[in-house]
PDB file of N, CA and C in Angstrom:
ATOM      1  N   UNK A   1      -1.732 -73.859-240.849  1.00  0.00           N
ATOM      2  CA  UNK A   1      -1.156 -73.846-239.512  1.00  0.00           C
ATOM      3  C   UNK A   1      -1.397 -75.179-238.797  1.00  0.00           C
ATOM      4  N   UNK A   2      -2.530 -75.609-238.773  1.00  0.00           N
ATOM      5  CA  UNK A   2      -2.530 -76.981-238.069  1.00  0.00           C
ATOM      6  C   UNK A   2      -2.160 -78.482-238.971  1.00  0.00           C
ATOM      7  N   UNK A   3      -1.668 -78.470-240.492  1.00  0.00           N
ATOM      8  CA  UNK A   3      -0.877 -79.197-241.074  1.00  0.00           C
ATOM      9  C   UNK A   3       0.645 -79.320-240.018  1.00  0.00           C
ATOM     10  N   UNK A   4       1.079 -77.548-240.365  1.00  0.00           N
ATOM     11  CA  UNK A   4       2.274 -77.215-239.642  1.00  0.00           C
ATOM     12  C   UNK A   4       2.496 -78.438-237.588  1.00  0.00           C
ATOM     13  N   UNK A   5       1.204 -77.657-237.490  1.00  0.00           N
ATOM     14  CA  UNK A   5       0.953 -78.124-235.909  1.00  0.00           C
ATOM     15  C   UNK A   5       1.790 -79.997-235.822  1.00  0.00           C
ATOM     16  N   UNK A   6       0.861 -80.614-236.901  1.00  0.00           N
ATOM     17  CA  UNK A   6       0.548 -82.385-236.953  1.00  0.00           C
ATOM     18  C   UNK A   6       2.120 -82.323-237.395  1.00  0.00           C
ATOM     19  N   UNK A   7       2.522 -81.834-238.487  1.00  0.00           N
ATOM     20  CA  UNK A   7       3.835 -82.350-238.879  1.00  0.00           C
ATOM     21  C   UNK A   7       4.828 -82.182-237.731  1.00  0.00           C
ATOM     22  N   UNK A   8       4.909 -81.332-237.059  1.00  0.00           N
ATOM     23  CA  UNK A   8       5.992 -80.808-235.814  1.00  0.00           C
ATOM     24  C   UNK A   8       5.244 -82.307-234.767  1.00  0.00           C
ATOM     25  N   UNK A   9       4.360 -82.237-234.096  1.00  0.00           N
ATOM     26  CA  UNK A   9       4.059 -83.158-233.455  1.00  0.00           C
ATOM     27  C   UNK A   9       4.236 -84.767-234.053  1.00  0.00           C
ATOM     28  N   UNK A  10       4.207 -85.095-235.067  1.00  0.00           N
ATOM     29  CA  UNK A  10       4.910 -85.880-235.405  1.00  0.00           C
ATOM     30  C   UNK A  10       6.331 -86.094-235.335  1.00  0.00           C
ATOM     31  N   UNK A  11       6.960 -85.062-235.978  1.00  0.00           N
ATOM     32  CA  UNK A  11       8.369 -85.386-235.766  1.00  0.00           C
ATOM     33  C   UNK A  11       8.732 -85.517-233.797  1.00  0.00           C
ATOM     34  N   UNK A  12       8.145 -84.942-233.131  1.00  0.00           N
ATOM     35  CA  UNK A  12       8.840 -84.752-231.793  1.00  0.00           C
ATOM     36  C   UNK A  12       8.246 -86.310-231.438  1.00  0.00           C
ATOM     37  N   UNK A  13       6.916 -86.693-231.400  1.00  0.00           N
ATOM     38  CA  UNK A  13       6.773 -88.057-231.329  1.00  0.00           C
ATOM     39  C   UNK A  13       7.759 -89.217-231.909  1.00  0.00           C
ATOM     40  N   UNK A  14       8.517 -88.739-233.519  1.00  0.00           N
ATOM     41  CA  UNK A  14       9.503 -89.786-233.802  1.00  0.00           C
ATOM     42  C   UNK A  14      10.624 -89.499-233.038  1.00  0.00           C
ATOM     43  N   UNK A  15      11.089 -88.274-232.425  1.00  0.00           N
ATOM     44  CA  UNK A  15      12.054 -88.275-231.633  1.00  0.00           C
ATOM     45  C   UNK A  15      12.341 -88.937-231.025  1.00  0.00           C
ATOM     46  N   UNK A  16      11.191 -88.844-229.956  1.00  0.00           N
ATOM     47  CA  UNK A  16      11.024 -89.443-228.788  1.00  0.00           C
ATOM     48  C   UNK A  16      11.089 -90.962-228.678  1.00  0.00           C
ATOM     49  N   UNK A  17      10.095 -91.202-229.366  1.00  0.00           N
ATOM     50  CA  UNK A  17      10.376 -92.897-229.449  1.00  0.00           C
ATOM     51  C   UNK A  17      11.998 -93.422-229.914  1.00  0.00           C
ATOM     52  N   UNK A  18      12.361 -92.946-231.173  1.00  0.00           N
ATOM     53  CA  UNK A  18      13.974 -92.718-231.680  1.00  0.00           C
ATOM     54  C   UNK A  18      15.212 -92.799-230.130  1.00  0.00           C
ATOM     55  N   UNK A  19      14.644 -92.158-229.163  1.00  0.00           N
ATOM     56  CA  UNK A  19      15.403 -92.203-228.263  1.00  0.00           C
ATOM     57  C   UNK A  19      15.159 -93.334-227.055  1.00  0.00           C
ATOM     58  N   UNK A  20      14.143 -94.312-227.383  1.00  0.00           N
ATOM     59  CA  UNK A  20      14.076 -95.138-226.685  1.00  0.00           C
ATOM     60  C   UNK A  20      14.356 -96.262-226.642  1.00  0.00           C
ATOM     61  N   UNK A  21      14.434 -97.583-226.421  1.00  0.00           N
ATOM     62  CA  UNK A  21      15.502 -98.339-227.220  1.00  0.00           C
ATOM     63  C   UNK A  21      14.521 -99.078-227.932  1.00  0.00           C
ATOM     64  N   UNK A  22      15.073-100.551-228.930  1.00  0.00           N
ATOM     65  CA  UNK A  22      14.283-100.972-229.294  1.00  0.00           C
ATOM     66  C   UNK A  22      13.092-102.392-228.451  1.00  0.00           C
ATOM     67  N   UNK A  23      13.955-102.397-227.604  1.00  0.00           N
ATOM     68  CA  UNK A  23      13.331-103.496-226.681  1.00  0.00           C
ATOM     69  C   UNK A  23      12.630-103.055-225.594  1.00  0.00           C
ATOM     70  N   UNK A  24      12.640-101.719-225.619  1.00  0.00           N
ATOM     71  CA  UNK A  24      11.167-100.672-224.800  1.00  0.00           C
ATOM     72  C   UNK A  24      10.159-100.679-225.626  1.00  0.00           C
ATOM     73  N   UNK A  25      10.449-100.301-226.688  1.00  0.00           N
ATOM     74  CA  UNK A  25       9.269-100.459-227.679  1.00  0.00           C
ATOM     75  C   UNK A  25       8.591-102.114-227.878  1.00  0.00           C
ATOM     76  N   UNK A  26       9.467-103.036-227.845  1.00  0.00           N
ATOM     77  CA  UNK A  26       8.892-104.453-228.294  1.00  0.00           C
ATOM     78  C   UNK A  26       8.074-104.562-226.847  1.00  0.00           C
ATOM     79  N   UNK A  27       8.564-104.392-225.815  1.00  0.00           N
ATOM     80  CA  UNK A  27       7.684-104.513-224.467  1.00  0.00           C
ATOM     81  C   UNK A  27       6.980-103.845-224.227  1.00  0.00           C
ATOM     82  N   UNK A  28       6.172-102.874-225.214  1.00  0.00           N
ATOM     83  CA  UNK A  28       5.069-101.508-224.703  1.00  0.00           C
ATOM     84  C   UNK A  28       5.966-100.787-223.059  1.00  0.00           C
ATOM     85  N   UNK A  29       6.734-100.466-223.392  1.00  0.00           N
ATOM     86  CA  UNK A  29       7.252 -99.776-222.069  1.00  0.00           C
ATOM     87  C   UNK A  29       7.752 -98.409-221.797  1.00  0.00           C
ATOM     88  N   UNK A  30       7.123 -97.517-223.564  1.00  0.00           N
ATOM     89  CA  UNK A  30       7.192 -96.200-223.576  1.00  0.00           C
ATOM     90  C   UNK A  30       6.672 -95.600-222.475  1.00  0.00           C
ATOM     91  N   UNK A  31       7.173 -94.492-222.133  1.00  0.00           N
ATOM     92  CA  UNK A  31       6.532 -93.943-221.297  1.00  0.00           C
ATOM     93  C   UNK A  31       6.022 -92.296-221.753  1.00  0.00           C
ATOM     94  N   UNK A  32       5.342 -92.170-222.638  1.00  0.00           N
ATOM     95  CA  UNK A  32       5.404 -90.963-223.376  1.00  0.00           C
ATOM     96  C   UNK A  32       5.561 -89.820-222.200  1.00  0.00           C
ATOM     97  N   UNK A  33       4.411 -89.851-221.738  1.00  0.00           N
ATOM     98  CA  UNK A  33       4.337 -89.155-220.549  1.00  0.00           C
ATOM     99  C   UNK A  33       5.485 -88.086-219.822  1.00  0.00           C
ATOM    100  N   UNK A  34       6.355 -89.557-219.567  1.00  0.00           N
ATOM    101  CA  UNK A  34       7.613 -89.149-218.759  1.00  0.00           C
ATOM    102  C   UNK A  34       8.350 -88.383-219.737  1.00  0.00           C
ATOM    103  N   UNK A  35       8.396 -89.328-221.044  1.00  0.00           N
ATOM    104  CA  UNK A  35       9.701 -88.540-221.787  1.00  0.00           C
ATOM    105  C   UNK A  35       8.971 -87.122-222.312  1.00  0.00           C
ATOM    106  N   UNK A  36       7.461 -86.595-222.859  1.00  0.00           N
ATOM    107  CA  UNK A  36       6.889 -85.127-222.489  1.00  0.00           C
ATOM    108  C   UNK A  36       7.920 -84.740-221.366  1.00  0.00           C
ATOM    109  N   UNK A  37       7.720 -84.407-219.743  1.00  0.00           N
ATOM    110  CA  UNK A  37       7.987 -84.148-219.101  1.00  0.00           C
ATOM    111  C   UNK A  37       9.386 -83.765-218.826  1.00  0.00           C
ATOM    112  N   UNK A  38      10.251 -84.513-219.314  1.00  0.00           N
ATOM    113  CA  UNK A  38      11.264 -84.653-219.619  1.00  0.00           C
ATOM    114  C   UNK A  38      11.859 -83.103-220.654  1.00  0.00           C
ATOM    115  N   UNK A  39      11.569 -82.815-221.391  1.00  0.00           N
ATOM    116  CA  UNK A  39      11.186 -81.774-222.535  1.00  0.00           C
ATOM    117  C   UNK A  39      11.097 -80.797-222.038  1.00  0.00           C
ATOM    118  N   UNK A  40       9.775 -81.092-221.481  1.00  0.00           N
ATOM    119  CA  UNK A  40       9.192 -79.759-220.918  1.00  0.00           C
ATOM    120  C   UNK A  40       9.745 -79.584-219.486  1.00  0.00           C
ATOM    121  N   UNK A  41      10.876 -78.472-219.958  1.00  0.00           N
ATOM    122  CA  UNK A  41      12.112 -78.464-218.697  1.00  0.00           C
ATOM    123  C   UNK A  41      11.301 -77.379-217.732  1.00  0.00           C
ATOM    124  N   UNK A  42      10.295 -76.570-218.039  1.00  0.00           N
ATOM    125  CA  UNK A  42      10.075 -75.605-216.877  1.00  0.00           C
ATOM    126  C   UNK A  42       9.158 -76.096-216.645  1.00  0.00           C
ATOM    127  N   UNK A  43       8.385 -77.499-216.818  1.00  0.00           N
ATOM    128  CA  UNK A  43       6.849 -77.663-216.356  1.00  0.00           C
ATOM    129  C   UNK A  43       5.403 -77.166-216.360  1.00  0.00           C
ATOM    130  N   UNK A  44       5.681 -76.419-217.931  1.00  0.00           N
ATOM    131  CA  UNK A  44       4.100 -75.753-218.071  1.00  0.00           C
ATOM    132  C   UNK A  44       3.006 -76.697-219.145  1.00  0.00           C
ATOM    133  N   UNK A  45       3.985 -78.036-219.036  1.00  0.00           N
ATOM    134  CA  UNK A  45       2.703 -78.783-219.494  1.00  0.00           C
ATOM    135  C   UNK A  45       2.836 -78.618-220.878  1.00  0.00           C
ATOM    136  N   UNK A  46       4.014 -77.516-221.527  1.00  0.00           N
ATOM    137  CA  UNK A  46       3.907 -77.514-223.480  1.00  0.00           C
ATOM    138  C   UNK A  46       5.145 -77.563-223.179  1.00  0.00           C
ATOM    139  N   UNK A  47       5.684 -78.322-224.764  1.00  0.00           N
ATOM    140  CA  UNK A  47       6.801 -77.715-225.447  1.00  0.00           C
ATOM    141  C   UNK A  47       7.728 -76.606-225.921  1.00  0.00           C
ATOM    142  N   UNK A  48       8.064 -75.748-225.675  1.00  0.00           N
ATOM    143  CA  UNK A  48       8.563 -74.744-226.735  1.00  0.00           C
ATOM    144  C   UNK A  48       9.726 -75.016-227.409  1.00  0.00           C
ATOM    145  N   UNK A  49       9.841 -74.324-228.262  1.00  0.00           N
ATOM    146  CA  UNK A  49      10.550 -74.099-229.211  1.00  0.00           C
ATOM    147  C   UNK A  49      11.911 -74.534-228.662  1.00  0.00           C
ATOM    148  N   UNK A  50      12.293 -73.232-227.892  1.00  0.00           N
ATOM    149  CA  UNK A  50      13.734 -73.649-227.366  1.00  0.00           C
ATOM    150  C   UNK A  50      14.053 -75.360-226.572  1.00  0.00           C
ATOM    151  N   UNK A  51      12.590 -75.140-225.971  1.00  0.00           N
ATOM    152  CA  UNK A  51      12.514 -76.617-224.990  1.00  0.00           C
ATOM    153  C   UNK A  51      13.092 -77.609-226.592  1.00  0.00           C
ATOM    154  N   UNK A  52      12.041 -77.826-227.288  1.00  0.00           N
ATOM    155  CA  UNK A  52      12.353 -78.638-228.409  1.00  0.00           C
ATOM    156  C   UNK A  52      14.270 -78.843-229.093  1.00  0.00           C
ATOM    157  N   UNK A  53      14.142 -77.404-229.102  1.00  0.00           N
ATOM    158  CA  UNK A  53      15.807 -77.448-229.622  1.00  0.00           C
ATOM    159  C   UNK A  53      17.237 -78.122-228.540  1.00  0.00           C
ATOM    160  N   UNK A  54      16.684 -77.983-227.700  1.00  0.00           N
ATOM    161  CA  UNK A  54      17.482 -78.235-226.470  1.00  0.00           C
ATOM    162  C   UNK A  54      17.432 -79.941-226.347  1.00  0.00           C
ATOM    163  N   UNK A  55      16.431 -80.347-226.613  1.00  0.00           N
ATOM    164  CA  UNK A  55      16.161 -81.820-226.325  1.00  0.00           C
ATOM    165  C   UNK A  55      16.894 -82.271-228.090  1.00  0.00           C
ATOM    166  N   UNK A  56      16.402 -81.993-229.017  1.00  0.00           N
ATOM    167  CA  UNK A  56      17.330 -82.432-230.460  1.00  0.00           C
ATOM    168  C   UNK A  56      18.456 -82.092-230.541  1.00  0.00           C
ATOM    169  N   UNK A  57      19.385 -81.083-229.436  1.00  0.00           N
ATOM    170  CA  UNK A  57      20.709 -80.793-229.535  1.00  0.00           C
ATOM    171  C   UNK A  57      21.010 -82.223-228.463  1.00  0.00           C
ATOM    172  N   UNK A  58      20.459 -81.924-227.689  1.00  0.00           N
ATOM    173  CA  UNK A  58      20.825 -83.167-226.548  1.00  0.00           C
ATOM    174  C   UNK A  58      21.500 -84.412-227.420  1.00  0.00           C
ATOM    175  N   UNK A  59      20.197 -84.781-227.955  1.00  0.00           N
ATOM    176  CA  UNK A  59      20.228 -85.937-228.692  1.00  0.00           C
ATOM    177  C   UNK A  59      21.502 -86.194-229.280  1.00  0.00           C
ATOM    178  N   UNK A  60      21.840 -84.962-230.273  1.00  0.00           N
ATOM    179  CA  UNK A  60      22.678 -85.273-231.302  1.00  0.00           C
ATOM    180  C   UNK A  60      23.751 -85.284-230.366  1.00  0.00           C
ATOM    181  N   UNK A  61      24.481 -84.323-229.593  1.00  0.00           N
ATOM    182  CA  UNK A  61      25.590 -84.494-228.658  1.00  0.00           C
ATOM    183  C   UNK A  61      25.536 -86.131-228.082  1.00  0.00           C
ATOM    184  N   UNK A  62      24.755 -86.574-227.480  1.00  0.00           N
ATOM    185  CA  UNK A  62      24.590 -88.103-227.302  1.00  0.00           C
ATOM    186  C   UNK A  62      25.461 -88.561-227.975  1.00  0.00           C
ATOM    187  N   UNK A  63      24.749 -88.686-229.026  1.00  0.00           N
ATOM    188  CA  UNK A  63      25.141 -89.893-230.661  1.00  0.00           C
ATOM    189  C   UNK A  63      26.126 -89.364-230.819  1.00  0.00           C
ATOM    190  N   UNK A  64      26.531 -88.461-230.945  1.00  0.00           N
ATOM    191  CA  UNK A  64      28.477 -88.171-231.165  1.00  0.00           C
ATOM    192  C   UNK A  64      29.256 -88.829-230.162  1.00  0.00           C
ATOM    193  N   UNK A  65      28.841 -88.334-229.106  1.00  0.00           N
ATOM    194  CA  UNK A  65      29.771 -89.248-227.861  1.00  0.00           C
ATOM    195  C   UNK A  65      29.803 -90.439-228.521  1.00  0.00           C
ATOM    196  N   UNK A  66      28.635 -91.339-228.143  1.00  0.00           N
ATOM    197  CA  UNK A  66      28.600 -92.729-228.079  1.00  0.00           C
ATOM    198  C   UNK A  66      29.421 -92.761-229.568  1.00  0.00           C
ATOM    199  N   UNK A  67      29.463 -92.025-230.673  1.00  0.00           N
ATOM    200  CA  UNK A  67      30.327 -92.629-231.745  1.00  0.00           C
ATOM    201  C   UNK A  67      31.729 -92.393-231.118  1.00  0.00           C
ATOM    202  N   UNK A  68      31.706 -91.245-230.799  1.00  0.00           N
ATOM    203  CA  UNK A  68      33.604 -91.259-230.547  1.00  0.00           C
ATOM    204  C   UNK A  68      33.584 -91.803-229.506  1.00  0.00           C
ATOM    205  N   UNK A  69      33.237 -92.673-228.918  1.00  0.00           N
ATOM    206  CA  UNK A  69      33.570 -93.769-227.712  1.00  0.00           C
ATOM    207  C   UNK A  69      34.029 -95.095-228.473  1.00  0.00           C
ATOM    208  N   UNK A  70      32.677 -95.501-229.015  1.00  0.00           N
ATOM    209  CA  UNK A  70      32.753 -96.556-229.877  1.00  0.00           C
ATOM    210  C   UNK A  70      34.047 -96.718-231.231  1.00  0.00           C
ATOM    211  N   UNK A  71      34.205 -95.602-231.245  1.00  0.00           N
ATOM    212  CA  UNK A  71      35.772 -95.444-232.412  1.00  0.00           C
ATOM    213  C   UNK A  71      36.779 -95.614-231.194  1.00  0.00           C
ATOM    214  N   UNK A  72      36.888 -95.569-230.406  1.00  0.00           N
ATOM    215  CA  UNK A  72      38.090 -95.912-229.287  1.00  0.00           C
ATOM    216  C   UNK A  72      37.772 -96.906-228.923  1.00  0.00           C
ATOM    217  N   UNK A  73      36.992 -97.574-228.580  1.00  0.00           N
ATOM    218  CA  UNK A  73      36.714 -98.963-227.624  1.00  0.00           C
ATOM    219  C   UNK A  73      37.111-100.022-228.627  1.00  0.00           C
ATOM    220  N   UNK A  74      37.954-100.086-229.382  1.00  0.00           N
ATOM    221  CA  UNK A  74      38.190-101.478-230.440  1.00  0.00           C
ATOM    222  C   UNK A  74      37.550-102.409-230.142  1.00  0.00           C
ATOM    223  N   UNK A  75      37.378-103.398-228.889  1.00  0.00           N
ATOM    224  CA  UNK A  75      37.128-104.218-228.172  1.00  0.00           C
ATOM    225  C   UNK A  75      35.404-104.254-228.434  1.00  0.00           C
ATOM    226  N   UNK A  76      35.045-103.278-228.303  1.00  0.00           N
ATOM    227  CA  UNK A  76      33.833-103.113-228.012  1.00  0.00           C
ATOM    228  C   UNK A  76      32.836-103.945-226.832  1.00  0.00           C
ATOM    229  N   UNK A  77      33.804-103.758-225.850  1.00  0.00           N
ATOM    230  CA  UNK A  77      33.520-104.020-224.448  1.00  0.00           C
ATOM    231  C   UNK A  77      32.640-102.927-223.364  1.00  0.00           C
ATOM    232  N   UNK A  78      32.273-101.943-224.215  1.00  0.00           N
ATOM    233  CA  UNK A  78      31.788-100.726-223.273  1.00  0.00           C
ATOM    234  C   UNK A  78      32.951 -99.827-222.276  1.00  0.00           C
ATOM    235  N   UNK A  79      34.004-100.744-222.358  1.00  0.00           N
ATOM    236  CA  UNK A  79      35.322 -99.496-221.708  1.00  0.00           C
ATOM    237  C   UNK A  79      36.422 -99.299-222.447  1.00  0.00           C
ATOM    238  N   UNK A  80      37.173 -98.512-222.166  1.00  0.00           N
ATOM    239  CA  UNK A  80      37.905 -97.851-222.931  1.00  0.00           C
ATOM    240  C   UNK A  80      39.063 -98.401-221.633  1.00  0.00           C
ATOM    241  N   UNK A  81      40.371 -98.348-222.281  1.00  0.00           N
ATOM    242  CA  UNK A  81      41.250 -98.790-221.479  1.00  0.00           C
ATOM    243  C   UNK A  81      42.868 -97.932-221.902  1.00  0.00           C
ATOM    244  N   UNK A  82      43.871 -97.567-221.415  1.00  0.00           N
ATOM    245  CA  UNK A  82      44.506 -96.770-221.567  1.00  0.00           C
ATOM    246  C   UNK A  82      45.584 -97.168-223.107  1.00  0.00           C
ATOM    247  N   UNK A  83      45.500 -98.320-223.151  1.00  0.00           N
ATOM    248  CA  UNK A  83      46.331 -99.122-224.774  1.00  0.00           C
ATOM    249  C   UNK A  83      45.377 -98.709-225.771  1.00  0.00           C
ATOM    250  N   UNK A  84      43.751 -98.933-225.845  1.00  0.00           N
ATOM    251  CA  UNK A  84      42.758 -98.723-226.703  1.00  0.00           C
ATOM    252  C   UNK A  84      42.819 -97.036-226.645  1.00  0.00           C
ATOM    253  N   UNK A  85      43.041 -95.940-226.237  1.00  0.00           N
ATOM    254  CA  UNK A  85      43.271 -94.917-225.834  1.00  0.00           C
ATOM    255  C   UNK A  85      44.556 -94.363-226.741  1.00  0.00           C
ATOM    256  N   UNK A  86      45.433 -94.879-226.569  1.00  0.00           N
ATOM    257  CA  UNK A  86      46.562 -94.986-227.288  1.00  0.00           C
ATOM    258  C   UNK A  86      46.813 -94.944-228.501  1.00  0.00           C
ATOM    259  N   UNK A  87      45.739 -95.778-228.442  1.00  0.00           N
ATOM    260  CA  UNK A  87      45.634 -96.587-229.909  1.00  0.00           C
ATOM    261  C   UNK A  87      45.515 -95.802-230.924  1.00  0.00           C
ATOM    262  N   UNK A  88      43.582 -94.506-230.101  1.00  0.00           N
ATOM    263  CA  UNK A  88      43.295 -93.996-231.028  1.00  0.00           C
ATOM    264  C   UNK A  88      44.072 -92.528-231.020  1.00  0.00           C
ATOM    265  N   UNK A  89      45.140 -92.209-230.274  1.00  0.00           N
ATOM    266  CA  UNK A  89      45.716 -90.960-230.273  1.00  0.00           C
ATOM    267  C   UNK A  89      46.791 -91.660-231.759  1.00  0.00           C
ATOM    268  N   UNK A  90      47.231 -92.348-231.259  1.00  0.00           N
ATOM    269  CA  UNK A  90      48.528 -93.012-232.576  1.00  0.00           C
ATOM    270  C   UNK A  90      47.945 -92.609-233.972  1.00  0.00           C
ATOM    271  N   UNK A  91      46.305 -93.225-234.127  1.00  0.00           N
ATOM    272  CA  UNK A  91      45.653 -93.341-235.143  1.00  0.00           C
ATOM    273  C   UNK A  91      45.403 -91.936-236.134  1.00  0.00           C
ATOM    274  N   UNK A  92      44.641 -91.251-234.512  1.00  0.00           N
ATOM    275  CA  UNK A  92      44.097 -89.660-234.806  1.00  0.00           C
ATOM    276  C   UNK A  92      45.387 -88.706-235.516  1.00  0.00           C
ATOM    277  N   UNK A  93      46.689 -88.781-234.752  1.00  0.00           N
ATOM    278  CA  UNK A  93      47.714 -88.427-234.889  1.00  0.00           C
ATOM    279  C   UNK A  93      48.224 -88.430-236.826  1.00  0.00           C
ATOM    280  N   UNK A  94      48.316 -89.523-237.101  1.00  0.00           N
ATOM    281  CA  UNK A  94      48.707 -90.293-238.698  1.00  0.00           C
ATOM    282  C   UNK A  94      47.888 -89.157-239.185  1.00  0.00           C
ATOM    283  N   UNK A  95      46.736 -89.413-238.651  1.00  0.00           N
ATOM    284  CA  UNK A  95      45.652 -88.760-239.976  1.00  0.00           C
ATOM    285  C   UNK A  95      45.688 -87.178-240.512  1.00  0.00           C
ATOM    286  N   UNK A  96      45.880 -86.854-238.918  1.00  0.00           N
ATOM    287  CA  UNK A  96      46.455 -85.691-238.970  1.00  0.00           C
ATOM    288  C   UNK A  96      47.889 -85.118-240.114  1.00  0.00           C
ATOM    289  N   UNK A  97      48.421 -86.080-240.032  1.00  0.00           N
ATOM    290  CA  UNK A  97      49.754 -85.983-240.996  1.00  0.00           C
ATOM    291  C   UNK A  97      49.699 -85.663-242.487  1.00  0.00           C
ATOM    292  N   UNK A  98      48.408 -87.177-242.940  1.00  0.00           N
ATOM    293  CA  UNK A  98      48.205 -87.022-244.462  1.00  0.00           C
ATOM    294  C   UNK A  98      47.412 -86.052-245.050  1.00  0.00           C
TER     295      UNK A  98
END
């Protein structure tokens, strides 16, 4: 059980950091603390389970966005513009076909 314990606390520690960028980390500017807190959505000071699942669903919904943004933004300017928009309906559309 407390193998179990270290391995889970590990992974939520790689989470966490995983979600921070890399130039927070080069500047010591984690804030473990906060991002705990963060987690722990009702404030009893632990994790649970669901708390946990909720924060790794988060995550992954994130990283999908930012990919299907980044598959539209050709430019890769951070905006999306109504031609780049276009672009990827034209694109999405084809694929749909074959």
């Amino acid at each position: 059980m407390i193998d179990l314990k270290k391995k889970i606390i590990k992974v939520l520690i790689t989470l966490i950091i995983s979600t921070t960028s890399f130039s927070a980390l080069a500047h010591d500017e984690i804030n473990l603390k906060g991002k705990f807190q963060n987690i722990d959505t009702n404030n009893d000071e632990t994790i649970s389970l669901e708390e946990f699942k909720n924060f790794v669903l988060e995550n992954r919904r994130m990283n999908r966005l930012e990919r299907i943004f980044n598959r539209i933004d050709n430019n890769s300017n951070g905006e999306i513009t109504i031609e780049e928009l276009e672009l990827f309906q034209k694109k999405f559309r084809e694929k749909q076909k074959s």
